[in-house]
Protein backbone atom coordinates (compact mmCIF):
# COMPACT_ATOMS: atom_id res chain seq x y z
CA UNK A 1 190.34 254.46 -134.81
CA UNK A 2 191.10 258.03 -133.38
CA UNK A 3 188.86 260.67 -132.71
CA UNK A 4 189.43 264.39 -134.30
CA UNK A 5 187.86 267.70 -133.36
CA UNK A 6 188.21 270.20 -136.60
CA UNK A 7 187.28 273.73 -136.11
CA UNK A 8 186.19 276.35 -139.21
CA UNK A 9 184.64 279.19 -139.28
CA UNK A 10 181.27 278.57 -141.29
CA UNK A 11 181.83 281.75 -143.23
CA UNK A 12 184.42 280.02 -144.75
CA UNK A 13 183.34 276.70 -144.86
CA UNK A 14 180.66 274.96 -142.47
CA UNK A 15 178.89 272.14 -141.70
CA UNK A 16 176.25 272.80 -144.59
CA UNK A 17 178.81 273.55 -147.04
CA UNK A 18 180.25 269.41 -146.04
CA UNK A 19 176.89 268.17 -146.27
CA UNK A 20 176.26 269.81 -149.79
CA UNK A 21 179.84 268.45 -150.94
CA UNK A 22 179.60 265.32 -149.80
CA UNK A 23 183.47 265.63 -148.69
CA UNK A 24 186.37 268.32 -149.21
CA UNK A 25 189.92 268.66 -148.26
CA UNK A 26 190.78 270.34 -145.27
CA UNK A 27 193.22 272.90 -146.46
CA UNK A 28 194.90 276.01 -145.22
CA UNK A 29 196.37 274.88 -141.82
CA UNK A 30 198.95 277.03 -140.62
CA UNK A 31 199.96 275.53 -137.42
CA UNK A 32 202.93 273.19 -137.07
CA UNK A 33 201.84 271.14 -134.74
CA UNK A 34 198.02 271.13 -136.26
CA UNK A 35 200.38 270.32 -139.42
CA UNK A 36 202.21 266.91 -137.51
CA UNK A 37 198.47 265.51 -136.80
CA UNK A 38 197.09 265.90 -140.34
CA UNK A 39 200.55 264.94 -141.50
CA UNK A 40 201.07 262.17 -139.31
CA UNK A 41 198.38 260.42 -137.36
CA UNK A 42 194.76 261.29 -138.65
CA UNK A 43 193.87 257.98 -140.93
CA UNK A 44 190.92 256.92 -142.97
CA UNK A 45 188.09 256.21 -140.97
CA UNK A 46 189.18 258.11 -137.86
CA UNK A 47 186.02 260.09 -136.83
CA UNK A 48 185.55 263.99 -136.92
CA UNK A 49 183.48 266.65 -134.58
CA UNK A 50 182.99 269.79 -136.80
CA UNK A 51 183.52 272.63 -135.23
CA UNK A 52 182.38 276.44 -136.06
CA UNK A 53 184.64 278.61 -134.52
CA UNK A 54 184.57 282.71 -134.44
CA UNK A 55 180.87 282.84 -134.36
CA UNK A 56 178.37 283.28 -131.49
CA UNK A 57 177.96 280.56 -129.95
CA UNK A 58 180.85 278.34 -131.27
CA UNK A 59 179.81 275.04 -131.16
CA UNK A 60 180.40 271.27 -132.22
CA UNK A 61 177.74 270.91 -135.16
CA UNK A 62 178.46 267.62 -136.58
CA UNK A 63 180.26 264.96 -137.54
CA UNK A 64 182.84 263.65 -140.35
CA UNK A 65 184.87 260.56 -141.49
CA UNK A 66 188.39 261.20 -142.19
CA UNK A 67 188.37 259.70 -146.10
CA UNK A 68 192.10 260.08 -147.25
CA UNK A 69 194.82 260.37 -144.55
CA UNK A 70 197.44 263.33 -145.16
CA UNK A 71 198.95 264.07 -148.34
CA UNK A 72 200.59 267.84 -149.24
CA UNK A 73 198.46 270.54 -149.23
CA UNK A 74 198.24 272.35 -152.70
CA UNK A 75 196.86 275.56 -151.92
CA UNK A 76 200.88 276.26 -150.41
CA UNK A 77 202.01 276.13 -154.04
CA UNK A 78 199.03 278.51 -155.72
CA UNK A 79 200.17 281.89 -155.45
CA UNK A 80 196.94 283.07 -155.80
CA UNK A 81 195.45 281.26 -152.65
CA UNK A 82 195.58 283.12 -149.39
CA UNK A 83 197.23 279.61 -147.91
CA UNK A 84 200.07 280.45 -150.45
CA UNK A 85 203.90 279.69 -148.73
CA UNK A 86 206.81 280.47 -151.12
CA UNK A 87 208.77 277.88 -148.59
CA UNK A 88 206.68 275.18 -149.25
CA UNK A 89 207.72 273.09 -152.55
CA UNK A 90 206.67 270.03 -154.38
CA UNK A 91 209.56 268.58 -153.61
CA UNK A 92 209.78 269.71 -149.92
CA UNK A 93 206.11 270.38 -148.57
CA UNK A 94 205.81 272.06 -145.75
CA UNK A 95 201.89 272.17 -145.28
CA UNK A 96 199.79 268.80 -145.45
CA UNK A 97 195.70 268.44 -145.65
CA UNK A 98 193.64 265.12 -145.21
CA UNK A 99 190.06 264.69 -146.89
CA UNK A 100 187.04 264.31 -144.69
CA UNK A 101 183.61 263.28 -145.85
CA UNK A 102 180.10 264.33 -144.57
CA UNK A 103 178.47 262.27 -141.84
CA UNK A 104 175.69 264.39 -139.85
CA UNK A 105 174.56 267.28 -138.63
CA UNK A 106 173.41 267.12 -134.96
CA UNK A 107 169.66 268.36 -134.29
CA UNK A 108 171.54 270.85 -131.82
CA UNK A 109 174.55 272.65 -131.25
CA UNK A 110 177.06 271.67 -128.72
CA UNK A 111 178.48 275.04 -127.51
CA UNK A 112 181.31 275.83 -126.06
CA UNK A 113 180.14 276.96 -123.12
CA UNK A 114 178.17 273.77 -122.58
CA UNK A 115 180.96 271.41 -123.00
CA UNK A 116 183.32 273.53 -120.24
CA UNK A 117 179.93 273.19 -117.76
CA UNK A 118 179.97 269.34 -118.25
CA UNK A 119 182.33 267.36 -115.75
CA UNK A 120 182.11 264.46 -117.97
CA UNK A 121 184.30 266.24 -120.62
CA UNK A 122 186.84 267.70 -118.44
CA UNK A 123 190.00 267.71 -120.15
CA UNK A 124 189.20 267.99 -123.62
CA UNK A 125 191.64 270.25 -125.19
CA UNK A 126 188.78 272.55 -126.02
CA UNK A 127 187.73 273.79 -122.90
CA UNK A 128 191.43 274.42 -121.74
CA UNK A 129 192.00 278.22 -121.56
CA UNK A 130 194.37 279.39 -124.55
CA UNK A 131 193.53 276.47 -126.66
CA UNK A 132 193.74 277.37 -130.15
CA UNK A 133 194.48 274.92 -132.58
CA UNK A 134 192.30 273.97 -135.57
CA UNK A 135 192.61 270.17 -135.55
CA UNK A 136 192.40 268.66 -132.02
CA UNK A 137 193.12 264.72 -130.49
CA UNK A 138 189.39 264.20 -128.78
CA UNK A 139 189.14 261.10 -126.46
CA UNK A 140 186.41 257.95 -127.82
CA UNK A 141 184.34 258.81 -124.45
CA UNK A 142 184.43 262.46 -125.23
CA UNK A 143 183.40 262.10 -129.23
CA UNK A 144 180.29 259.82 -127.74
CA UNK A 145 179.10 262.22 -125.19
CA UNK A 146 179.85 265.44 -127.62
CA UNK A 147 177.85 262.95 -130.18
CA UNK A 148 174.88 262.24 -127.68
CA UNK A 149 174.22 266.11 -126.88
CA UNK A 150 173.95 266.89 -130.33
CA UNK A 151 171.27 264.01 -131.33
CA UNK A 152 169.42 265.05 -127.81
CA UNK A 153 166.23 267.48 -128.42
């Protein structure tokens, strides 16, 4: 099992918006490389921090269960979705998604800012300076600790 880290901006989907689903596709990522990891090594059952991101404080909020492992990511063919690529075809897709499923919402926030104070979560991607992607590798150890500061009062 592998460990994820998944940021959104909860304007545009958040951690409430997963719980009332129940699950959703994670659609719209841009990134290449984010692209190889939903495309190529995020499996069912892997385990997901949710992260909002662009809002004050960003923080890890909860968690998820990766429920289908990547498949190609639709909104590239709707013209009428911001996500839209005219390179991306059914026959050649460029852009891939995976489906992740509610698990919990923490009683607390896990901000950013706490996370780079810790010393026991040095050299999580998300702390590095410049790190922007929207799906991130997170270590077991890391997940468990991000995990126990959000279930702490």
């Amino acid at each position: 099992m592998n460990h994820w880290l998944l940021k959104s901006e909860p304007g545009a989907y958040s951690i409430q918006d997963l719980e009332r689903d129940g699950s959703t596709h994670w659609d719209g990522v841009r990134n290449y490389q984010a692209r190889n990891t939903l495309r190529d090594q995020m499996k069912v059952g892997d385990l997901v921090l949710f992260y909002h991101s662009n809002v004050e404080p960003m923080a890890v909020v909860g968690t998820a269960t990766v429920t289908k492992a990547g498949y190609p990511d639709h909104t590239a063919l709707d013209m009428s979705s911001h996500h839209y690529d005219p390179k991306s075809t059914p026959d050649n897709p460029i852009w891939y998604m995976v489906d992740i499923g509610y698990r919990s919402t923490f009683k607390r926030p896990v901000t950013l800012n706490e996370m780079k104070d810790d010393p026991t979560l040095a050299g999580m991607m998300l702390t590095r300076k410049g790190s922007r992607l929207s799906v991130q590798p997170v270590s077991e150890d890391h997940f468990q600790r991000i995990v126990a500061l959000g279930e702490s009062a």
